[in-house]
PDB file of N, CA and C in Angstrom:
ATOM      1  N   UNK A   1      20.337   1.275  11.061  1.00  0.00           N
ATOM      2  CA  UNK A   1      20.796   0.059  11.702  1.00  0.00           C
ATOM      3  C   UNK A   1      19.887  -1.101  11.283  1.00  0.00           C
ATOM      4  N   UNK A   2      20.289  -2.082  11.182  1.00  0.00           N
ATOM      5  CA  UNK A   2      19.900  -3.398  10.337  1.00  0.00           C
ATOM      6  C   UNK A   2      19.272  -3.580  12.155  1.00  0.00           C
ATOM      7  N   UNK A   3      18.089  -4.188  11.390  1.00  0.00           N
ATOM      8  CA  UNK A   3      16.927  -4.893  12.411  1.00  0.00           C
ATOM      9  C   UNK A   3      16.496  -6.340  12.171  1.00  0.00           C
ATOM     10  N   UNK A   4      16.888  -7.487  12.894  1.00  0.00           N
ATOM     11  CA  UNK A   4      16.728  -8.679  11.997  1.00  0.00           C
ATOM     12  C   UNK A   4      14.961  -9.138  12.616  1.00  0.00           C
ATOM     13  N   UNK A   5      14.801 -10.068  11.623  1.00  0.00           N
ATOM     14  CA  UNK A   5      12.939 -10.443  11.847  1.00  0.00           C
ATOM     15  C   UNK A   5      13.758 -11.832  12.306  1.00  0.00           C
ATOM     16  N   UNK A   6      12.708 -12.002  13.436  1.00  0.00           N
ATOM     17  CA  UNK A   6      13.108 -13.044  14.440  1.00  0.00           C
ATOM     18  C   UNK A   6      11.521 -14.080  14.223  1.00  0.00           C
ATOM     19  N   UNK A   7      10.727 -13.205  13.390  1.00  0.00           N
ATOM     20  CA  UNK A   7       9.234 -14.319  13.131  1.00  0.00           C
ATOM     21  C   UNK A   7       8.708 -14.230  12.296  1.00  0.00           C
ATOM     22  N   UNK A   8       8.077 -14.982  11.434  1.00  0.00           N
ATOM     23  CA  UNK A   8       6.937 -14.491  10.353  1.00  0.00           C
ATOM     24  C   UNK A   8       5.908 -15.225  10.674  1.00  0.00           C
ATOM     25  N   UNK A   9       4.618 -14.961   9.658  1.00  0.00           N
ATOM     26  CA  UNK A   9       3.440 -15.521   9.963  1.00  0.00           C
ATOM     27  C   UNK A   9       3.025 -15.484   8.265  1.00  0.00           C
ATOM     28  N   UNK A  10       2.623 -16.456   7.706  1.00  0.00           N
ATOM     29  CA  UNK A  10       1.506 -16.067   6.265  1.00  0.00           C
ATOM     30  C   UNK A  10       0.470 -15.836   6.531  1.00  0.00           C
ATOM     31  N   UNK A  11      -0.191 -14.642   6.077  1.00  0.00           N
ATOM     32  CA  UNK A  11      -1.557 -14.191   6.192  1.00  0.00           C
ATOM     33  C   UNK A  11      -1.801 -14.517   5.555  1.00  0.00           C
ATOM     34  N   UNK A  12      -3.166 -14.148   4.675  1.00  0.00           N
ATOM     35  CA  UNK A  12      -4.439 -14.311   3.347  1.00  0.00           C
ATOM     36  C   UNK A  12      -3.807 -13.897   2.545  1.00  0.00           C
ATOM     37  N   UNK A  13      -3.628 -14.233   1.446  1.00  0.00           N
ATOM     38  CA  UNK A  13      -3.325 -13.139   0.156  1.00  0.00           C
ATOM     39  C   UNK A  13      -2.249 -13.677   0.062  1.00  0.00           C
ATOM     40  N   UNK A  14      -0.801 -12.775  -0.313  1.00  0.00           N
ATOM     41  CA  UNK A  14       0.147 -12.627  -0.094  1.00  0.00           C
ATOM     42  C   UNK A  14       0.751 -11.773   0.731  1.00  0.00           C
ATOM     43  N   UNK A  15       0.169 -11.586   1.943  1.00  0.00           N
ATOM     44  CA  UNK A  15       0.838 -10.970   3.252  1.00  0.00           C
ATOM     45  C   UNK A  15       1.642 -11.468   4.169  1.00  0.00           C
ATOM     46  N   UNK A  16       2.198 -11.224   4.750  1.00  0.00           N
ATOM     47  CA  UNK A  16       2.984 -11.684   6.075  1.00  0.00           C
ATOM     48  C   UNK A  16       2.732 -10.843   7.336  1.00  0.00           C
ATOM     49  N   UNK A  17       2.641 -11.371   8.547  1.00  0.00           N
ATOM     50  CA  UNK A  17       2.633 -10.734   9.591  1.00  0.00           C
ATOM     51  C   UNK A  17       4.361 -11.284   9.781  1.00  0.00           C
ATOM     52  N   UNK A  18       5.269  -9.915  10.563  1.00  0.00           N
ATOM     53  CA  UNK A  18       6.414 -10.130  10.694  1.00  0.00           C
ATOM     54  C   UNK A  18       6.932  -9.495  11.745  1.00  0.00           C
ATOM     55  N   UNK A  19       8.023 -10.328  12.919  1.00  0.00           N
ATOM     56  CA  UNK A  19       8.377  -9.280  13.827  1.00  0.00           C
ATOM     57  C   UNK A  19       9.381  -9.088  13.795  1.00  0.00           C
ATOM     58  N   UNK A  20      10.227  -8.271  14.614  1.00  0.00           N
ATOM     59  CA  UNK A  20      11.758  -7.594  14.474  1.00  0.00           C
ATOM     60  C   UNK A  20      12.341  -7.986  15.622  1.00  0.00           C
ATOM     61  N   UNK A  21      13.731  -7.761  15.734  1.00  0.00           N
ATOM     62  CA  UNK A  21      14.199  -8.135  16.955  1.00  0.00           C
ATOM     63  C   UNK A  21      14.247  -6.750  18.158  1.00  0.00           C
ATOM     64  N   UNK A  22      13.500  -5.964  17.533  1.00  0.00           N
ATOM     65  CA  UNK A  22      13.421  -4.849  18.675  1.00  0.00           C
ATOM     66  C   UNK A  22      11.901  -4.333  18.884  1.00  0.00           C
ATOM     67  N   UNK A  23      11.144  -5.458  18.367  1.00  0.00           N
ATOM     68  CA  UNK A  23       9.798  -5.798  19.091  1.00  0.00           C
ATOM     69  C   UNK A  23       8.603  -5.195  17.880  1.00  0.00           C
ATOM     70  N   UNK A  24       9.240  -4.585  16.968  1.00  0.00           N
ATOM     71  CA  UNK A  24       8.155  -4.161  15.798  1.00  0.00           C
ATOM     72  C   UNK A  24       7.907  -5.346  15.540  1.00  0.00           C
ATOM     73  N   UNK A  25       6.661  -5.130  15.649  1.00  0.00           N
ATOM     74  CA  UNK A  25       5.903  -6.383  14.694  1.00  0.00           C
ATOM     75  C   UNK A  25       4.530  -5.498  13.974  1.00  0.00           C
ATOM     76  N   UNK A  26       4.385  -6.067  12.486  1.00  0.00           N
ATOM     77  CA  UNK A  26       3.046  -5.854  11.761  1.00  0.00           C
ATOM     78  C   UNK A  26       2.982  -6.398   9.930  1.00  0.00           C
ATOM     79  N   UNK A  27       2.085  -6.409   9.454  1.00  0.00           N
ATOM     80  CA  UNK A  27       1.806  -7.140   8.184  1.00  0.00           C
ATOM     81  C   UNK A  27       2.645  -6.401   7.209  1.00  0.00           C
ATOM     82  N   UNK A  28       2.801  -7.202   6.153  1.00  0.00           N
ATOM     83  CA  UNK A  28       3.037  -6.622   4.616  1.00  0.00           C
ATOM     84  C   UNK A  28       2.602  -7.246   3.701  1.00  0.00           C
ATOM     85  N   UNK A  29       2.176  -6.465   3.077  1.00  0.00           N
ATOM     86  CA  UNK A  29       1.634  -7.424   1.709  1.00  0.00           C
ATOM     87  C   UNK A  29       2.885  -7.597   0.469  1.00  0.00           C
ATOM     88  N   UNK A  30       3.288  -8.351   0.562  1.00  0.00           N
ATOM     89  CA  UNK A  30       4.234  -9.094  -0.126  1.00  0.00           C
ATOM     90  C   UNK A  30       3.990  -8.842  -1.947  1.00  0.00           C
ATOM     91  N   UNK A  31       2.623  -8.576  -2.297  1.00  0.00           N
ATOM     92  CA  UNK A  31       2.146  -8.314  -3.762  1.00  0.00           C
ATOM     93  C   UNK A  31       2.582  -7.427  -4.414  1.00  0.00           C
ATOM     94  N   UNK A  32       2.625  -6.151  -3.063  1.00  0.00           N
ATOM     95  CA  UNK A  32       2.888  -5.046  -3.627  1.00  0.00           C
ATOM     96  C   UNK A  32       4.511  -4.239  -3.502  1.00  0.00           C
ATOM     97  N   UNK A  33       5.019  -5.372  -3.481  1.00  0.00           N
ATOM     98  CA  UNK A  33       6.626  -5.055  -3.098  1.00  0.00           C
ATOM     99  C   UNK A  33       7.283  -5.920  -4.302  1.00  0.00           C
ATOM    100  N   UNK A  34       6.803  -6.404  -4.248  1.00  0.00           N
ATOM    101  CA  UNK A  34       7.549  -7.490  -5.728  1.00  0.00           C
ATOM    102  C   UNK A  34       6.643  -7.895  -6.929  1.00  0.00           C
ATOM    103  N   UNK A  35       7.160  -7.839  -8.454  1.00  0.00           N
ATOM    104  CA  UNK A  35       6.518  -8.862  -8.965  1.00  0.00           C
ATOM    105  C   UNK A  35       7.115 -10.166  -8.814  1.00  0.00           C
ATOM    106  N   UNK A  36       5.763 -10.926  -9.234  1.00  0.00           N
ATOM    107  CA  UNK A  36       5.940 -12.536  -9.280  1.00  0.00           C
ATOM    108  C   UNK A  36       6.828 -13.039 -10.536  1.00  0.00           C
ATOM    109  N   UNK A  37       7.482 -12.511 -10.856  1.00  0.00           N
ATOM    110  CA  UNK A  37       8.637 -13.281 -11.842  1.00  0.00           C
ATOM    111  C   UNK A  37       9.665 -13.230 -11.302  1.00  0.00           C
ATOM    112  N   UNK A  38      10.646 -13.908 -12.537  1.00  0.00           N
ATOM    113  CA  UNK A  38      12.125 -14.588 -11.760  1.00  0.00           C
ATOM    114  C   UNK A  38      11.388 -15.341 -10.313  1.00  0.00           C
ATOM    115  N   UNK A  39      12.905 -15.428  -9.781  1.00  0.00           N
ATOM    116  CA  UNK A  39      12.683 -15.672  -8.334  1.00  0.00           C
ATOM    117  C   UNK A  39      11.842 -15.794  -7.509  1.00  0.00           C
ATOM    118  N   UNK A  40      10.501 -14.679  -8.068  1.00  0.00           N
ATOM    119  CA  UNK A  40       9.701 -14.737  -6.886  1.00  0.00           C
ATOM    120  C   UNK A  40       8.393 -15.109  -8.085  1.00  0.00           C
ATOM    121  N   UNK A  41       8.206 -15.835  -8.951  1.00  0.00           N
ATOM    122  CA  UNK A  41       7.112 -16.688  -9.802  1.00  0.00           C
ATOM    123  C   UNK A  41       6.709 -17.612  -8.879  1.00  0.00           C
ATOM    124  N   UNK A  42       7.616 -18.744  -8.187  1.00  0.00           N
ATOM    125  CA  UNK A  42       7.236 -19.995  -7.980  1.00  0.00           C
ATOM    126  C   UNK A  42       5.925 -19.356  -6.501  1.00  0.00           C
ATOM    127  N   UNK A  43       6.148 -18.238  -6.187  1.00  0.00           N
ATOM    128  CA  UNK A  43       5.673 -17.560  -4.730  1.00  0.00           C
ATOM    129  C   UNK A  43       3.513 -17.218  -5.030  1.00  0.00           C
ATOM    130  N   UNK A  44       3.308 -17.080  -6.478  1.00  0.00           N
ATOM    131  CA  UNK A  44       2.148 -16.677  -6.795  1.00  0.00           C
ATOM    132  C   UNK A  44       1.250 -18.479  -6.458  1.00  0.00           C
ATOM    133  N   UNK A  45       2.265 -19.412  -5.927  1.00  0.00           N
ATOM    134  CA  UNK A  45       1.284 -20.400  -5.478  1.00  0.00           C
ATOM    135  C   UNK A  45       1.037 -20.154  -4.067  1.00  0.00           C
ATOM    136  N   UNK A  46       0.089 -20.728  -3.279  1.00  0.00           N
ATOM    137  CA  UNK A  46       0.018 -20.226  -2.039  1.00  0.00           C
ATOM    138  C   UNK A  46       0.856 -21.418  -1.375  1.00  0.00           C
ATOM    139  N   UNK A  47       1.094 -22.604  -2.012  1.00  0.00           N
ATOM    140  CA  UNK A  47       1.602 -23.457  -0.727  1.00  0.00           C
ATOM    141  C   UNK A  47       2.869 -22.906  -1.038  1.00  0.00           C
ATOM    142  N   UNK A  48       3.862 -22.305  -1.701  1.00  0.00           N
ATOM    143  CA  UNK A  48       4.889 -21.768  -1.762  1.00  0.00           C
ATOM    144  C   UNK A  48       5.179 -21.189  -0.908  1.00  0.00           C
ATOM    145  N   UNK A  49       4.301 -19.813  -1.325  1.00  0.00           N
ATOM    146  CA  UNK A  49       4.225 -18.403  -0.608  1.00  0.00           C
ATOM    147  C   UNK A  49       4.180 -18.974   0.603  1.00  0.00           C
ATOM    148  N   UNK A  50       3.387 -19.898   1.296  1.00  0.00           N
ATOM    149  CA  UNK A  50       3.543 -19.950   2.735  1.00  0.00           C
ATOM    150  C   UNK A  50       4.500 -20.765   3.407  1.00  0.00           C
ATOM    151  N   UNK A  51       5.406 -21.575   2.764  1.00  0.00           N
ATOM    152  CA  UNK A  51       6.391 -22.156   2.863  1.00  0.00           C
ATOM    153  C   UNK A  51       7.671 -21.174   3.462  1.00  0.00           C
ATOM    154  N   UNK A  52       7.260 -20.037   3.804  1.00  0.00           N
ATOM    155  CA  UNK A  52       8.189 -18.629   4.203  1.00  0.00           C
ATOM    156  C   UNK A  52       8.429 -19.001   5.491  1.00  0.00           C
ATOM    157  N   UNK A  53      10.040 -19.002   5.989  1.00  0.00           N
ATOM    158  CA  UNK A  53      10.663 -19.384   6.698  1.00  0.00           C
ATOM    159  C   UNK A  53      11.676 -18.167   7.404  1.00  0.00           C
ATOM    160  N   UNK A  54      12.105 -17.727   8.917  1.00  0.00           N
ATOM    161  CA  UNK A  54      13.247 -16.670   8.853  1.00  0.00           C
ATOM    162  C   UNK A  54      14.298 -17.593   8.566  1.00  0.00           C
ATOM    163  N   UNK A  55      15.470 -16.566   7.809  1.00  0.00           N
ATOM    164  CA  UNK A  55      17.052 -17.257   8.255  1.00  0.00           C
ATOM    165  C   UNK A  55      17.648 -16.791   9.208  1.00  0.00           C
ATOM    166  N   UNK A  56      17.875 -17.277  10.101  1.00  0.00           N
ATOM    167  CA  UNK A  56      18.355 -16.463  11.285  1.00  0.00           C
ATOM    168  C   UNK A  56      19.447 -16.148  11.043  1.00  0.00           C
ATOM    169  N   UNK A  57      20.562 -16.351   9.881  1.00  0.00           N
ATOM    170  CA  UNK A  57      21.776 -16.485   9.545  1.00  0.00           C
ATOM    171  C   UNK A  57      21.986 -14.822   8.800  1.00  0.00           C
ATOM    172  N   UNK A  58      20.623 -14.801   7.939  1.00  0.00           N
ATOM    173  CA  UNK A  58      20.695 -13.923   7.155  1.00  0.00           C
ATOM    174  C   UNK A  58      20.062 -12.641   7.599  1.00  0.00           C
ATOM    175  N   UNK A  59      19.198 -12.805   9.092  1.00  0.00           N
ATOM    176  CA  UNK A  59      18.144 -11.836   9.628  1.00  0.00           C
ATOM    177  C   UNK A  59      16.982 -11.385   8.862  1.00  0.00           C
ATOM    178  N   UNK A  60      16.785 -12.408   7.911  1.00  0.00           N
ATOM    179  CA  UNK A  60      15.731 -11.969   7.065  1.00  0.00           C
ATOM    180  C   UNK A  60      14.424 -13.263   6.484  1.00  0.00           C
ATOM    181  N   UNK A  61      13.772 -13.371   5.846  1.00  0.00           N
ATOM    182  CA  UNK A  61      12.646 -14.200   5.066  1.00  0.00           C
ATOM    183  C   UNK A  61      13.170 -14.944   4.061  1.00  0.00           C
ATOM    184  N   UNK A  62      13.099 -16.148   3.558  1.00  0.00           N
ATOM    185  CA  UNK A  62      13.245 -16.669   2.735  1.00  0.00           C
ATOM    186  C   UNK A  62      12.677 -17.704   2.403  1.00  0.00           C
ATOM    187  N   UNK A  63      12.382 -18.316   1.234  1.00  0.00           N
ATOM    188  CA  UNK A  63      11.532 -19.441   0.652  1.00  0.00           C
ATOM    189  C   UNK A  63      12.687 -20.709  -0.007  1.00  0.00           C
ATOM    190  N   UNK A  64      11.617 -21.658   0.100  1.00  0.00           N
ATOM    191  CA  UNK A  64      12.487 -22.913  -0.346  1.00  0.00           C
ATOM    192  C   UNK A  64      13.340 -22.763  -1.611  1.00  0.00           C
ATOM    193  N   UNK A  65      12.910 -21.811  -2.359  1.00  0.00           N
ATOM    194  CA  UNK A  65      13.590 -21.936  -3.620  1.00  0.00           C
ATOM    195  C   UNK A  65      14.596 -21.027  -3.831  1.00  0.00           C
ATOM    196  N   UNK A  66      14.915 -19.954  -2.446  1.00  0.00           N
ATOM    197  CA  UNK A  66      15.904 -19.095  -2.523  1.00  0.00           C
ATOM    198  C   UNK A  66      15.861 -17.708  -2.264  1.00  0.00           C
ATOM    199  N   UNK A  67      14.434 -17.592  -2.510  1.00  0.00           N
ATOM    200  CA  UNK A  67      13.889 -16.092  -2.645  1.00  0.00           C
ATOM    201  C   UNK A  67      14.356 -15.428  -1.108  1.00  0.00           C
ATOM    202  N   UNK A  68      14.412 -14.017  -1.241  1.00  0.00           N
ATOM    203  CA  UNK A  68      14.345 -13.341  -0.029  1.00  0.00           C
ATOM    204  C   UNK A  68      13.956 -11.879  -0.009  1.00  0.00           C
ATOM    205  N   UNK A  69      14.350 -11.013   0.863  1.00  0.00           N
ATOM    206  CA  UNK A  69      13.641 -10.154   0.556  1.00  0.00           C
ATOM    207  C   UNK A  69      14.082  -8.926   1.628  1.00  0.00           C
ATOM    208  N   UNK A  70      14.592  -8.032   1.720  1.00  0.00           N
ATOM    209  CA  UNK A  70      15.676  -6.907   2.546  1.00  0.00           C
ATOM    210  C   UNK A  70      14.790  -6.671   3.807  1.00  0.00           C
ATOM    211  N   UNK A  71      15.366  -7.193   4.537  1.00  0.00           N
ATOM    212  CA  UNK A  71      14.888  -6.893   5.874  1.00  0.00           C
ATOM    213  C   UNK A  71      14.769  -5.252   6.405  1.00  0.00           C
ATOM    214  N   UNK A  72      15.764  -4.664   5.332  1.00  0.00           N
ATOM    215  CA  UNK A  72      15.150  -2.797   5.701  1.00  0.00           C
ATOM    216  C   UNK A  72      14.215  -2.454   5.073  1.00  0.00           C
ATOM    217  N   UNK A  73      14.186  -2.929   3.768  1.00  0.00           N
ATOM    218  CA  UNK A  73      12.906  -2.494   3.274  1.00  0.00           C
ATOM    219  C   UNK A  73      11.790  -3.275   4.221  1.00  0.00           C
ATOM    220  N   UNK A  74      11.820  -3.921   4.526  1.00  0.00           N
ATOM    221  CA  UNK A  74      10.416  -5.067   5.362  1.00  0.00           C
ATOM    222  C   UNK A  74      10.317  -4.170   6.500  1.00  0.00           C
ATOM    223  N   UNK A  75      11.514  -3.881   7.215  1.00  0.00           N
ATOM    224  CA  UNK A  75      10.988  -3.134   8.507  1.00  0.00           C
ATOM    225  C   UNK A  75      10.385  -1.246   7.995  1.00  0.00           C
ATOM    226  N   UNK A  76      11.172  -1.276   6.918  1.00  0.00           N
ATOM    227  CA  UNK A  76      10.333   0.300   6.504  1.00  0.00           C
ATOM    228  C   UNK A  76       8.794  -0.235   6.166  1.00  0.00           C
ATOM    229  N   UNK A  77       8.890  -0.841   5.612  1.00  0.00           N
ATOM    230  CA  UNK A  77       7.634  -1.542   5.435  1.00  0.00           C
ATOM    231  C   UNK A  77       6.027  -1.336   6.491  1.00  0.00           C
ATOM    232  N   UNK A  78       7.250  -2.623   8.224  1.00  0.00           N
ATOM    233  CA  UNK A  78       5.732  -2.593   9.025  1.00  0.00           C
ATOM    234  C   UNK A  78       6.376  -0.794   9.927  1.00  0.00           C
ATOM    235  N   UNK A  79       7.221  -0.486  10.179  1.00  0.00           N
ATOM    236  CA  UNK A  79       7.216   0.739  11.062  1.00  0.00           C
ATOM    237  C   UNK A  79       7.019   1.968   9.912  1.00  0.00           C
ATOM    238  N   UNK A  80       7.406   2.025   8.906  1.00  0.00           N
ATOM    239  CA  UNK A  80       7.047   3.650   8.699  1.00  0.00           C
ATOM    240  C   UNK A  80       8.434   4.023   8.013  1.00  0.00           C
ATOM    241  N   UNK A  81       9.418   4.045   8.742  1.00  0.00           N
ATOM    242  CA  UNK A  81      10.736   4.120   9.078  1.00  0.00           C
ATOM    243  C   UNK A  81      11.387   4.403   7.954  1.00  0.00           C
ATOM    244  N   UNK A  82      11.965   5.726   7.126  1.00  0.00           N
ATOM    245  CA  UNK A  82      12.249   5.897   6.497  1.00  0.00           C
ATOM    246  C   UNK A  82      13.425   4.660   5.740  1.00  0.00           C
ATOM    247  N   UNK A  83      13.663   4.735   4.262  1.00  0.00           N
ATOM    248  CA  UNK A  83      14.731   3.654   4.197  1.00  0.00           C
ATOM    249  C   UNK A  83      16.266   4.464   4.026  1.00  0.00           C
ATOM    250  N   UNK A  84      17.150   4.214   4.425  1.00  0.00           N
ATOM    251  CA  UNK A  84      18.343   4.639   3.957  1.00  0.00           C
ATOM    252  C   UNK A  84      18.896   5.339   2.925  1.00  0.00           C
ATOM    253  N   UNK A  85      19.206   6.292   2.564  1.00  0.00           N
ATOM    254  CA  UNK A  85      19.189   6.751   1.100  1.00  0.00           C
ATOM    255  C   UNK A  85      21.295   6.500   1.271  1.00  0.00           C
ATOM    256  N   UNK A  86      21.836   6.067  -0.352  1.00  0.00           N
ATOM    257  CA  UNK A  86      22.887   6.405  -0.691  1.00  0.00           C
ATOM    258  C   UNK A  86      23.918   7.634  -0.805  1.00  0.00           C
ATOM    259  N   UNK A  87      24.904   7.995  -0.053  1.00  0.00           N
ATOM    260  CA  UNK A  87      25.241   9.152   0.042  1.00  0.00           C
ATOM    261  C   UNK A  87      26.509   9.263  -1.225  1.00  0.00           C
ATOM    262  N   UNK A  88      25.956  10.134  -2.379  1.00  0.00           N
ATOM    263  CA  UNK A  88      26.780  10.613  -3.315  1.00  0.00           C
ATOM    264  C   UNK A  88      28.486  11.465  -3.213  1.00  0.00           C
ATOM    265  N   UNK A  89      28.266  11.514  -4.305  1.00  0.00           N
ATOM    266  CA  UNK A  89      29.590  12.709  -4.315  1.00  0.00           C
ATOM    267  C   UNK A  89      29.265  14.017  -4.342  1.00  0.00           C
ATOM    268  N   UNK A  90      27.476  14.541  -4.234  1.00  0.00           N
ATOM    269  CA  UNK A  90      27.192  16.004  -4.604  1.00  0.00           C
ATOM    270  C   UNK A  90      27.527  16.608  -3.293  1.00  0.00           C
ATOM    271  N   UNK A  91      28.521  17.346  -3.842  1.00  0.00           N
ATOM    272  CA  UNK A  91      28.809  18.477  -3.082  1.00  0.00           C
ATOM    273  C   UNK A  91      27.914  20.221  -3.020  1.00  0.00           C
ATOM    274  N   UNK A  92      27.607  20.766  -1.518  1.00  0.00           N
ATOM    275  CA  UNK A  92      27.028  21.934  -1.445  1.00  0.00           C
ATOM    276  C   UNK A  92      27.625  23.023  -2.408  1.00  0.00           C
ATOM    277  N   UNK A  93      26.664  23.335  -2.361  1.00  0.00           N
ATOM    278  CA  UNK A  93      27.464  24.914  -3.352  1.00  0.00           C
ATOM    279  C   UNK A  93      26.723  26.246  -2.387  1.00  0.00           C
TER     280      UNK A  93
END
């Protein structure tokens, strides 16, 4: 079930402190989830990077220039919380 982030915070670095709408809240380091190209280049500045805003539209993070970033992966991120896996066509044998 989709969990939307209702807050962020920029930490040091490229982290975020971030909360959920079902009360998880905790950091991510943003470095190690993305590289800084494409889309997310303009982000290796810090007044960028902290320019991080929620969309409440979208339930997720986003930056002035467009960037964003999956709010399941973010909440697997601060809880633990396994991510969703795709369910195929393999059938048991």
């Amino acid at each position: 079930m989709l969990k939307d982030i209702i807050a962020v915070q920029p930490l040091d670095g490229h982290r975020l402190r971030l909360r959920f709408e079902d009360g998880a809240e905790g950091a991510v380091d943003v470095a190690s989830m993305v590289d800084f190209t494409g889309v997310f280049a303009p982000l290796r500045d810090p007044d960028v990077f902290t320019a991080v805003r929620v969309d409440a539209d979208l339930g997720t993070i986003v930056w002035p220039n467009g960037a964003d970033l999956d709010p399941v992966v973010l909440y697997a991120a601060v809880t633990g919380a396994p991510l969703p896996t795709a369910r195929g066509n393999a059938h048991a044998r």
